[in-house]
PDB file of N, CA and C in Angstrom:
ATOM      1  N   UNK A   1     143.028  -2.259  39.066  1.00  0.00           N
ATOM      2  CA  UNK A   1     142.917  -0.820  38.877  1.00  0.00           C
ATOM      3  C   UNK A   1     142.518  -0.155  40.198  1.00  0.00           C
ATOM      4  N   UNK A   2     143.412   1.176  40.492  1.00  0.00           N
ATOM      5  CA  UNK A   2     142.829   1.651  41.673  1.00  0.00           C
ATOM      6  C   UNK A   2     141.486   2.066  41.320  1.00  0.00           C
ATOM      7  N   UNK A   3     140.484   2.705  42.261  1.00  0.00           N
ATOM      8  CA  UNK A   3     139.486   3.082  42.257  1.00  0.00           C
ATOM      9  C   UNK A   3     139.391   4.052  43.327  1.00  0.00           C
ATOM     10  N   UNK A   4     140.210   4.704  43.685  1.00  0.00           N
ATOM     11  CA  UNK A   4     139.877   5.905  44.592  1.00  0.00           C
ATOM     12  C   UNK A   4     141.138   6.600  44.048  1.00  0.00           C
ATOM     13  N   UNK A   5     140.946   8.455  44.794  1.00  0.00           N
ATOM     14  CA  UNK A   5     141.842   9.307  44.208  1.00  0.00           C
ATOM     15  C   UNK A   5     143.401   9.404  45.040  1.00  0.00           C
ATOM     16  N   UNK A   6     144.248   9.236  44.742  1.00  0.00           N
ATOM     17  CA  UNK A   6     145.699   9.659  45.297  1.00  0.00           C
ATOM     18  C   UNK A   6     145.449  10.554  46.160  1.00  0.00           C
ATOM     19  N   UNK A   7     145.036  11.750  45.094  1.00  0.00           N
ATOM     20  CA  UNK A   7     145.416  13.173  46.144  1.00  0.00           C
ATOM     21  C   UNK A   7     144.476  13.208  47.439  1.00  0.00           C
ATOM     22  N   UNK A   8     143.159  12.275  47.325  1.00  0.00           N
ATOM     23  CA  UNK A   8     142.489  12.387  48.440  1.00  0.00           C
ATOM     24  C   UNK A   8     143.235  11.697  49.447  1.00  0.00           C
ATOM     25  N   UNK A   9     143.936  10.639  48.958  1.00  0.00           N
ATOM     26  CA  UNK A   9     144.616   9.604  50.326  1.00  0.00           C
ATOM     27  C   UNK A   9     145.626  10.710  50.679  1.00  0.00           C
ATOM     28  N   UNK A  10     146.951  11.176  49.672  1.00  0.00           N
ATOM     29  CA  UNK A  10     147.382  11.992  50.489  1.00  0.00           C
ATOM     30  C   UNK A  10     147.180  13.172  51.224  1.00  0.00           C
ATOM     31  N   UNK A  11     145.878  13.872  51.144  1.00  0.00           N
ATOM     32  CA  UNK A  11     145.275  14.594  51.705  1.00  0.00           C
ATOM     33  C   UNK A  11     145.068  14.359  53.082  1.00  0.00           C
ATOM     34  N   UNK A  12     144.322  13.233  52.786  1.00  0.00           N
ATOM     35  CA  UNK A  12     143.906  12.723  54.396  1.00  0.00           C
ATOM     36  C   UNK A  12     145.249  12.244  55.333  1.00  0.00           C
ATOM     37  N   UNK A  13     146.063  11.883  54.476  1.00  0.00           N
ATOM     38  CA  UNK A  13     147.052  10.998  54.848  1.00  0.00           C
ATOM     39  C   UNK A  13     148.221  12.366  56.113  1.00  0.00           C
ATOM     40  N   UNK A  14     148.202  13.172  55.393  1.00  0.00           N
ATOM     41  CA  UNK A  14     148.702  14.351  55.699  1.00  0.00           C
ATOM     42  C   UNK A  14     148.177  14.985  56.957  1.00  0.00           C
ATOM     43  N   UNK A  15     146.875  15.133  57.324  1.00  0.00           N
ATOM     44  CA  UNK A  15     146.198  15.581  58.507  1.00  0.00           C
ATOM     45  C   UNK A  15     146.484  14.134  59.395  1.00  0.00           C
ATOM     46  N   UNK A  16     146.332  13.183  59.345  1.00  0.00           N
ATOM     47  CA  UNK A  16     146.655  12.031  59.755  1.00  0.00           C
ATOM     48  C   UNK A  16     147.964  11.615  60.465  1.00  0.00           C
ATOM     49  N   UNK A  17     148.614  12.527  60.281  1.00  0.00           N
ATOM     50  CA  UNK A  17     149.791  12.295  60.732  1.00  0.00           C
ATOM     51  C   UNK A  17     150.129  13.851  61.703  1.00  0.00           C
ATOM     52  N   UNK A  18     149.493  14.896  60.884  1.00  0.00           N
ATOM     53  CA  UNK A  18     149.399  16.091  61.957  1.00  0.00           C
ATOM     54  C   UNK A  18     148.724  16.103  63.366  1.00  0.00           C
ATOM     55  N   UNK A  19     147.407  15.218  63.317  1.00  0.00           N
ATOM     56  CA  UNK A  19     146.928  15.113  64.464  1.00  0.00           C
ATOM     57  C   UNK A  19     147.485  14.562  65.329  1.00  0.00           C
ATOM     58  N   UNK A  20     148.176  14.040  65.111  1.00  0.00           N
ATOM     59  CA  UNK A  20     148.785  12.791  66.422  1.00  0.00           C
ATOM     60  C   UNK A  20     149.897  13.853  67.278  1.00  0.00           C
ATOM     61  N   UNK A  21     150.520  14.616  66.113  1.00  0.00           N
ATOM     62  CA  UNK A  21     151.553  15.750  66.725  1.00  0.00           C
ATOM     63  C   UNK A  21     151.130  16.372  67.588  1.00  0.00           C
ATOM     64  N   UNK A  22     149.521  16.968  67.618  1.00  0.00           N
ATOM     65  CA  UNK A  22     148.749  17.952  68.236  1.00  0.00           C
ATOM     66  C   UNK A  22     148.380  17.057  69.619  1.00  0.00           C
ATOM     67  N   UNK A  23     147.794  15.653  69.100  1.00  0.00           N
ATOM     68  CA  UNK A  23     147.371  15.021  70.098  1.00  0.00           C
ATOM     69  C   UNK A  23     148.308  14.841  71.695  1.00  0.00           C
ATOM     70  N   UNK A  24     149.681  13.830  70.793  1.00  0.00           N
ATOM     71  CA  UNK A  24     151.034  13.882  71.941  1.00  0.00           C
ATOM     72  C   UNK A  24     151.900  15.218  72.721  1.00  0.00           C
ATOM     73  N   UNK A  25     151.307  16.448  71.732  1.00  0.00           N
ATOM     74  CA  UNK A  25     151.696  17.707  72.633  1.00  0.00           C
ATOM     75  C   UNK A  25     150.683  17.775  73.716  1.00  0.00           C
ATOM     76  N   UNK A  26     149.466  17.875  73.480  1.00  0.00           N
ATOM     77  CA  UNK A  26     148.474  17.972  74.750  1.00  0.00           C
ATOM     78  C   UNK A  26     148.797  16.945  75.701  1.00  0.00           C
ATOM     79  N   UNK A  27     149.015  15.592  75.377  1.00  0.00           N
ATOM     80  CA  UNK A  27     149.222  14.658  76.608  1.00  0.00           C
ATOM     81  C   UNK A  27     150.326  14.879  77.216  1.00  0.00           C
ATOM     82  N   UNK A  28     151.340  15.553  76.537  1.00  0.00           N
ATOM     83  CA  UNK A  28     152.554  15.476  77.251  1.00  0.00           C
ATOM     84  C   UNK A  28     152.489  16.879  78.342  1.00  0.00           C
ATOM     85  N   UNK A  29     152.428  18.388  77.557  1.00  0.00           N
ATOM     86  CA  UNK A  29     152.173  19.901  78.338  1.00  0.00           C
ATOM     87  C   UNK A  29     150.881  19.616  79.179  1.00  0.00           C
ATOM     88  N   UNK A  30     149.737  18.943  78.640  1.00  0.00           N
ATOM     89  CA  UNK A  30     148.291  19.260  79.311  1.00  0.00           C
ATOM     90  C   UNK A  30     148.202  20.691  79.459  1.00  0.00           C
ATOM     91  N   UNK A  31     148.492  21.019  78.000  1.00  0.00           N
ATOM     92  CA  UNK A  31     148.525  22.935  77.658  1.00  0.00           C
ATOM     93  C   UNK A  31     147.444  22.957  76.414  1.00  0.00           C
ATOM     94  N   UNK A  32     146.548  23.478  76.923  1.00  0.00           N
ATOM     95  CA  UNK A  32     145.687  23.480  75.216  1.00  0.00           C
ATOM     96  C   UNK A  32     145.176  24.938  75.205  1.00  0.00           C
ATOM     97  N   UNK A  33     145.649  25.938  75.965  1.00  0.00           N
ATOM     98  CA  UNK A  33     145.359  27.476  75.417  1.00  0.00           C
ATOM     99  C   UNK A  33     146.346  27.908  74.357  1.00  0.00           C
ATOM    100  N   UNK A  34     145.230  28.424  73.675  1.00  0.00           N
ATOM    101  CA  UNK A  34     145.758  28.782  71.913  1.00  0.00           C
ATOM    102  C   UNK A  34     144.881  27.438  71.414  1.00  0.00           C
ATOM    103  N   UNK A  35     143.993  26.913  72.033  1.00  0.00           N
ATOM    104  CA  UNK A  35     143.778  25.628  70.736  1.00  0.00           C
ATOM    105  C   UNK A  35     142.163  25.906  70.314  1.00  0.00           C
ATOM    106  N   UNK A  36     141.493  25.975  69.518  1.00  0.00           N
ATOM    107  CA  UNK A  36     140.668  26.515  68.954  1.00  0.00           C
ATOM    108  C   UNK A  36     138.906  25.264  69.247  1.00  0.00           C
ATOM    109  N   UNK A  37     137.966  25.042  70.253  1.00  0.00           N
ATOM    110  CA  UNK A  37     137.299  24.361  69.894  1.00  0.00           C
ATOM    111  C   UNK A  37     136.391  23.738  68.955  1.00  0.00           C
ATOM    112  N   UNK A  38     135.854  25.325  68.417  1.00  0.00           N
ATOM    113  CA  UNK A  38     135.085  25.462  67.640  1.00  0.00           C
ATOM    114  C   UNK A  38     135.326  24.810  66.353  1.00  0.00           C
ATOM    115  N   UNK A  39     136.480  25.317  66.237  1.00  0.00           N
ATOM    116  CA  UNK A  39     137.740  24.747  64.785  1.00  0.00           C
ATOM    117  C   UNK A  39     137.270  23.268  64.451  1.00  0.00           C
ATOM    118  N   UNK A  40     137.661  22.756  65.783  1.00  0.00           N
ATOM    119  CA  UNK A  40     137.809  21.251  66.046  1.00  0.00           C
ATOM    120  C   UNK A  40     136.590  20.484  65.415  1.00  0.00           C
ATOM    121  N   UNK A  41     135.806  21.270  65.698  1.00  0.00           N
ATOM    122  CA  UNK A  41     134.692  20.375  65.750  1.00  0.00           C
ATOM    123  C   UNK A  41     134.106  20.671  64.488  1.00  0.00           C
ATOM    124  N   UNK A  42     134.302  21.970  63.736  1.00  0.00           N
ATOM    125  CA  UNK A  42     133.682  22.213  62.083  1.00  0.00           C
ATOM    126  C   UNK A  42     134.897  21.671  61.257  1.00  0.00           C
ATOM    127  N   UNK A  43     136.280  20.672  61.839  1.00  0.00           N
ATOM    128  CA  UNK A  43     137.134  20.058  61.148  1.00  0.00           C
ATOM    129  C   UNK A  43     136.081  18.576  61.099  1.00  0.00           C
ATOM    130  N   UNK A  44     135.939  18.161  62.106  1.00  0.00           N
ATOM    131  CA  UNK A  44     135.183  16.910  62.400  1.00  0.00           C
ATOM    132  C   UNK A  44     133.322  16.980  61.732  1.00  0.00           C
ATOM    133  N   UNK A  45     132.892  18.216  61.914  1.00  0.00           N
ATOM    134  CA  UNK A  45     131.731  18.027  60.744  1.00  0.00           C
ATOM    135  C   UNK A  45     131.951  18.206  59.441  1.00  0.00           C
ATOM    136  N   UNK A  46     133.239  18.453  58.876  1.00  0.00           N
ATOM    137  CA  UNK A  46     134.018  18.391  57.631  1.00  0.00           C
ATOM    138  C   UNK A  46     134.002  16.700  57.420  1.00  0.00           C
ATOM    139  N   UNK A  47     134.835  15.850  58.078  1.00  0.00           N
ATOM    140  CA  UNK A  47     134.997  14.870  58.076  1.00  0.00           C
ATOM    141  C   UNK A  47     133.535  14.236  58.193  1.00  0.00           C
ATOM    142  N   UNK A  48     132.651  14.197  58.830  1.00  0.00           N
ATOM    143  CA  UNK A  48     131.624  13.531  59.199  1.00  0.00           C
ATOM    144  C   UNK A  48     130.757  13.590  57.336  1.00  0.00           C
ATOM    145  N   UNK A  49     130.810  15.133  56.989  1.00  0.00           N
ATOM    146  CA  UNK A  49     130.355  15.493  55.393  1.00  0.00           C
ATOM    147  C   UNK A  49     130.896  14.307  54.381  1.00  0.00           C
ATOM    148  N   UNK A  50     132.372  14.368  54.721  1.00  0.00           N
ATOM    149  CA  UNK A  50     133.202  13.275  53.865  1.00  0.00           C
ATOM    150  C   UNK A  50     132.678  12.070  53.701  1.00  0.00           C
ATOM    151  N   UNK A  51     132.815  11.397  54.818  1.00  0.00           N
ATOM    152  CA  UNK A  51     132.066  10.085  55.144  1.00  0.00           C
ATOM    153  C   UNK A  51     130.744   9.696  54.818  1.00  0.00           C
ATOM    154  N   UNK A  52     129.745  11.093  54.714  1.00  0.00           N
ATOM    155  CA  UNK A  52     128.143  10.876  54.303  1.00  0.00           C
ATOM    156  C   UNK A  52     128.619  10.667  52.585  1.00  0.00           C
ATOM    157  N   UNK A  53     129.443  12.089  51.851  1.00  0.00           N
ATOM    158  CA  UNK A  53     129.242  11.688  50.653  1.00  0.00           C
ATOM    159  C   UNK A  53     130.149  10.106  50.141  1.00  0.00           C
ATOM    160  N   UNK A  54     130.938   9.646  51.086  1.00  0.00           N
ATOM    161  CA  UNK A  54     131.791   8.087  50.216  1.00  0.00           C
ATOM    162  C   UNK A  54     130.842   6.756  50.203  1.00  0.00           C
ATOM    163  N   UNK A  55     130.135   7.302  51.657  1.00  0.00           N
ATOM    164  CA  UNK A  55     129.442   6.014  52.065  1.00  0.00           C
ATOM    165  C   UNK A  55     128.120   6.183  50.998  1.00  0.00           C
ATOM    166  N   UNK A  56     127.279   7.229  50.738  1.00  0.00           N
ATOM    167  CA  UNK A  56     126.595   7.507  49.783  1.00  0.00           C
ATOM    168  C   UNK A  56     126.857   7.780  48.132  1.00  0.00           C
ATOM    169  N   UNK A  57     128.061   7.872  47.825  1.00  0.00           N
ATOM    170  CA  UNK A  57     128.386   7.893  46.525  1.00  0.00           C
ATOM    171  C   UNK A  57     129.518   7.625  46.342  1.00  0.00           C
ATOM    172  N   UNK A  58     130.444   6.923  46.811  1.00  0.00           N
ATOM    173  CA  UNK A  58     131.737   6.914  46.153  1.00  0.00           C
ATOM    174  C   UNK A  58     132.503   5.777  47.647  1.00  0.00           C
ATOM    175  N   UNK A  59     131.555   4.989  47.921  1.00  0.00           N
ATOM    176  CA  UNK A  59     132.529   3.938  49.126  1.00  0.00           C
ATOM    177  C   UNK A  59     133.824   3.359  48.790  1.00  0.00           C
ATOM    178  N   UNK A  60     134.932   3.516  49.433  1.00  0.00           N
ATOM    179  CA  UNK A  60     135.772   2.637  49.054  1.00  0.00           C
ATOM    180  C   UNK A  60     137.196   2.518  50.257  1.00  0.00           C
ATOM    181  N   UNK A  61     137.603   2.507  50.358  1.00  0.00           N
ATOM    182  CA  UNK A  61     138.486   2.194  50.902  1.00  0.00           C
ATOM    183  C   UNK A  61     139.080   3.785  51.812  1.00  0.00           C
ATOM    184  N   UNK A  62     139.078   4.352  50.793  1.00  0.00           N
ATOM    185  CA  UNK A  62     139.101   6.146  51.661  1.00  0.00           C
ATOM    186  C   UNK A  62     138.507   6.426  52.915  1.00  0.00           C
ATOM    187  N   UNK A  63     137.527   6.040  52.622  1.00  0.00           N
ATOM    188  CA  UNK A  63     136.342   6.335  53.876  1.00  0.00           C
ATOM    189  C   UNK A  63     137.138   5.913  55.011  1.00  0.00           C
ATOM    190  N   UNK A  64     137.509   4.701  55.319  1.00  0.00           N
ATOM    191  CA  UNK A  64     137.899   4.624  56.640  1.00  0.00           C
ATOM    192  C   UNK A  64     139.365   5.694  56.734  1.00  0.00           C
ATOM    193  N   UNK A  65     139.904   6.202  56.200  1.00  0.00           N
ATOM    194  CA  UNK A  65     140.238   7.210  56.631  1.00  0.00           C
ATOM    195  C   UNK A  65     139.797   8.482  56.949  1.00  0.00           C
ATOM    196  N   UNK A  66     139.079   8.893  56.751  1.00  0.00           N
ATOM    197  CA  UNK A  66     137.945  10.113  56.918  1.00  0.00           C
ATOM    198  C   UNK A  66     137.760   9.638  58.292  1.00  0.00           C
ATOM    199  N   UNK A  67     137.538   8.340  58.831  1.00  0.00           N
ATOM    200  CA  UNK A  67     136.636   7.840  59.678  1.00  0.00           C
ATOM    201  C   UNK A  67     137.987   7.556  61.019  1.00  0.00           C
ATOM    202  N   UNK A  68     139.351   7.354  60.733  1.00  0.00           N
ATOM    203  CA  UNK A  68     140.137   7.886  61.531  1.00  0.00           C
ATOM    204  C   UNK A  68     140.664   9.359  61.966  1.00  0.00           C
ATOM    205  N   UNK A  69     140.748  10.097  61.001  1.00  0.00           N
ATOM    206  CA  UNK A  69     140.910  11.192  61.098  1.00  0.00           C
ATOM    207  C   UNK A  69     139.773  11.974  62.101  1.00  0.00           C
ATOM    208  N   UNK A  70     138.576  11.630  61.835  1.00  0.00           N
ATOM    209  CA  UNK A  70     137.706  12.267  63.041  1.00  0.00           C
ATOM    210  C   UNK A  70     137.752  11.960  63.994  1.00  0.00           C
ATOM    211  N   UNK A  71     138.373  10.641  64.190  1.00  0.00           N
ATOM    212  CA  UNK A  71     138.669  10.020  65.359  1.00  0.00           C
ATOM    213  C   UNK A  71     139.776  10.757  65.952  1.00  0.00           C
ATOM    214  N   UNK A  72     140.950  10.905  65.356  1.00  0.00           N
ATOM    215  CA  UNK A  72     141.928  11.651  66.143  1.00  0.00           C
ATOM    216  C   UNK A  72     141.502  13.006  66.563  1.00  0.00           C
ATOM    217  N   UNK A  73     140.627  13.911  65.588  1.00  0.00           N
ATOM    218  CA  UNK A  73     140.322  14.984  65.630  1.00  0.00           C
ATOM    219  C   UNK A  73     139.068  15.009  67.216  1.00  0.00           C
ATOM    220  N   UNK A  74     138.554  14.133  67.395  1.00  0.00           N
ATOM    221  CA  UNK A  74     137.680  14.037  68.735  1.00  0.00           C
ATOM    222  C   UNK A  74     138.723  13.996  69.530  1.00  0.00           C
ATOM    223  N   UNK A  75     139.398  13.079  69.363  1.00  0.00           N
ATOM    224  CA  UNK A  75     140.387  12.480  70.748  1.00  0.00           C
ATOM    225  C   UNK A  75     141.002  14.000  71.279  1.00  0.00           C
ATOM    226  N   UNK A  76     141.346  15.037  70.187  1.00  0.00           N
ATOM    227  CA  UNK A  76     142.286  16.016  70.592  1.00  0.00           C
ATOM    228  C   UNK A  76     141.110  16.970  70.955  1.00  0.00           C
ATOM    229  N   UNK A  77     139.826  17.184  70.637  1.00  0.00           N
ATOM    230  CA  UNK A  77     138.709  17.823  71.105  1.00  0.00           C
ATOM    231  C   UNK A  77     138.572  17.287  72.438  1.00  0.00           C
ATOM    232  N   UNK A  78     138.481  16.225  72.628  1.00  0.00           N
ATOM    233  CA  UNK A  78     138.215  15.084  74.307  1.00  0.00           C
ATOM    234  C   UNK A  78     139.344  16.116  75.247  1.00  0.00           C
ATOM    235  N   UNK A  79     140.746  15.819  74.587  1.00  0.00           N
ATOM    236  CA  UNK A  79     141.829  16.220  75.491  1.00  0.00           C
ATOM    237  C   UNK A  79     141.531  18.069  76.114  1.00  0.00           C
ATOM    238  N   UNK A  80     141.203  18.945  74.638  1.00  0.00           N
ATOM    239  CA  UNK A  80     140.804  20.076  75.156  1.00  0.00           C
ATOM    240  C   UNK A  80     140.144  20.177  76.440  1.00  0.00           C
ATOM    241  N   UNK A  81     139.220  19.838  76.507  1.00  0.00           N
ATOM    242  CA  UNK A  81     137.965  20.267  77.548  1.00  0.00           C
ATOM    243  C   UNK A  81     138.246  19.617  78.565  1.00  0.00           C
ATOM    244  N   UNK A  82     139.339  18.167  78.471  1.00  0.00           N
ATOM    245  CA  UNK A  82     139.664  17.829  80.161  1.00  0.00           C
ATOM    246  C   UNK A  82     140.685  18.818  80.527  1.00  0.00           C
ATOM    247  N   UNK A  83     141.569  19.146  80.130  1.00  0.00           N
ATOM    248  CA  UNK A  83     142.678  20.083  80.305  1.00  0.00           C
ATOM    249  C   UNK A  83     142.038  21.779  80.433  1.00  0.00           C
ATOM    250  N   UNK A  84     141.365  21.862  79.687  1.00  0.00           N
ATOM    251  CA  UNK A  84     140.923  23.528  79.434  1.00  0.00           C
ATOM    252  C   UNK A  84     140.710  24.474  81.145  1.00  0.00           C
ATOM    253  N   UNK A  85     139.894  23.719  81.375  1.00  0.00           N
ATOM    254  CA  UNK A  85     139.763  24.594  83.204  1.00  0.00           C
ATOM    255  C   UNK A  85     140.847  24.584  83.921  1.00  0.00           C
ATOM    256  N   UNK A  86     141.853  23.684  83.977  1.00  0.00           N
ATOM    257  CA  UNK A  86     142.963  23.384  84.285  1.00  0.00           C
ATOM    258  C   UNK A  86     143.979  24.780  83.921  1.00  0.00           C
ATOM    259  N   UNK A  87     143.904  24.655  83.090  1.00  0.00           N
ATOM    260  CA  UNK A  87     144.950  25.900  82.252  1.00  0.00           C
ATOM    261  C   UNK A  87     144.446  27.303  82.232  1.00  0.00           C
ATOM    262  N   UNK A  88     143.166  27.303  82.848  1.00  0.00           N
ATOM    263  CA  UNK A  88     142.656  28.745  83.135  1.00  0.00           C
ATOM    264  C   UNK A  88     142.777  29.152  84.409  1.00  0.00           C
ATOM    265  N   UNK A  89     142.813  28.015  85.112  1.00  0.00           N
ATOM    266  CA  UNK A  89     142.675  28.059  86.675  1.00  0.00           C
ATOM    267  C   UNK A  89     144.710  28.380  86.964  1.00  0.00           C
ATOM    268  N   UNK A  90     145.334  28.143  85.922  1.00  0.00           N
ATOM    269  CA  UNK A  90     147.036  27.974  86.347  1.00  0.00           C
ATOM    270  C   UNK A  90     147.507  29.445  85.696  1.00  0.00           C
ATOM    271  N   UNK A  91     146.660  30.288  84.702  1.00  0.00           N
ATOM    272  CA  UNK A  91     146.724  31.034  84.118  1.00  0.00           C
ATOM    273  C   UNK A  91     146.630  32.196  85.066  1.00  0.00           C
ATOM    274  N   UNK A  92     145.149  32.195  86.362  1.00  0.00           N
ATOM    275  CA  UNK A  92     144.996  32.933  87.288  1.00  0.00           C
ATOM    276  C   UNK A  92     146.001  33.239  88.167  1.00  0.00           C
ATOM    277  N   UNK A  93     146.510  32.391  88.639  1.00  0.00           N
ATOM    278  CA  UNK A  93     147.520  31.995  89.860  1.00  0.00           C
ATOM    279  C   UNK A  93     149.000  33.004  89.396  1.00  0.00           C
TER     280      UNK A  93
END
């Protein structure tokens, strides 16, 4: 019997596959104006919430997705802020 919810896997499953889109556009342009930090990071204390309530009430197999997803969601936060001065400084010019 499963024991976790569908719609949560495809939920997660869904951002999971968006991030990587977001991620490989930044590595490729090293363009991240228009990209929101703040966002980023109350997506990732979203996720971090997730992970407190599975690991505290409901562990199972989900969780480590929660637990990739913040991962991609940093990685594309990481990419912002190396790129960001970059794109302000090319913006001047």
């Amino acid at each position: 019997m499963v024991d976790f919810s569908i719609w949560e896997v495809l939920f997660l499953l869904c951002f999971a596959i968006s991030w990587p889109v977001s991620i490989v556009k930044s590595l490729r342009t090293k363009v991240v104006i228009g990209k929101s930090p703040v966002f980023m990071m109350f997506i990732i204390l979203g996720y971090i919430f997730g992970i407190i309530h599975k690991v505290t009430h409901h562990y199972d197999i989900v969780t480590w997705l929660y637990v990739f997803n913040a991962t991609l969601v940093s990685i594309d936060l990481f990419l912002y802020f190396k790129y960001i001065k970059r794109n302000k400084y090319e913006l001047k010019q």
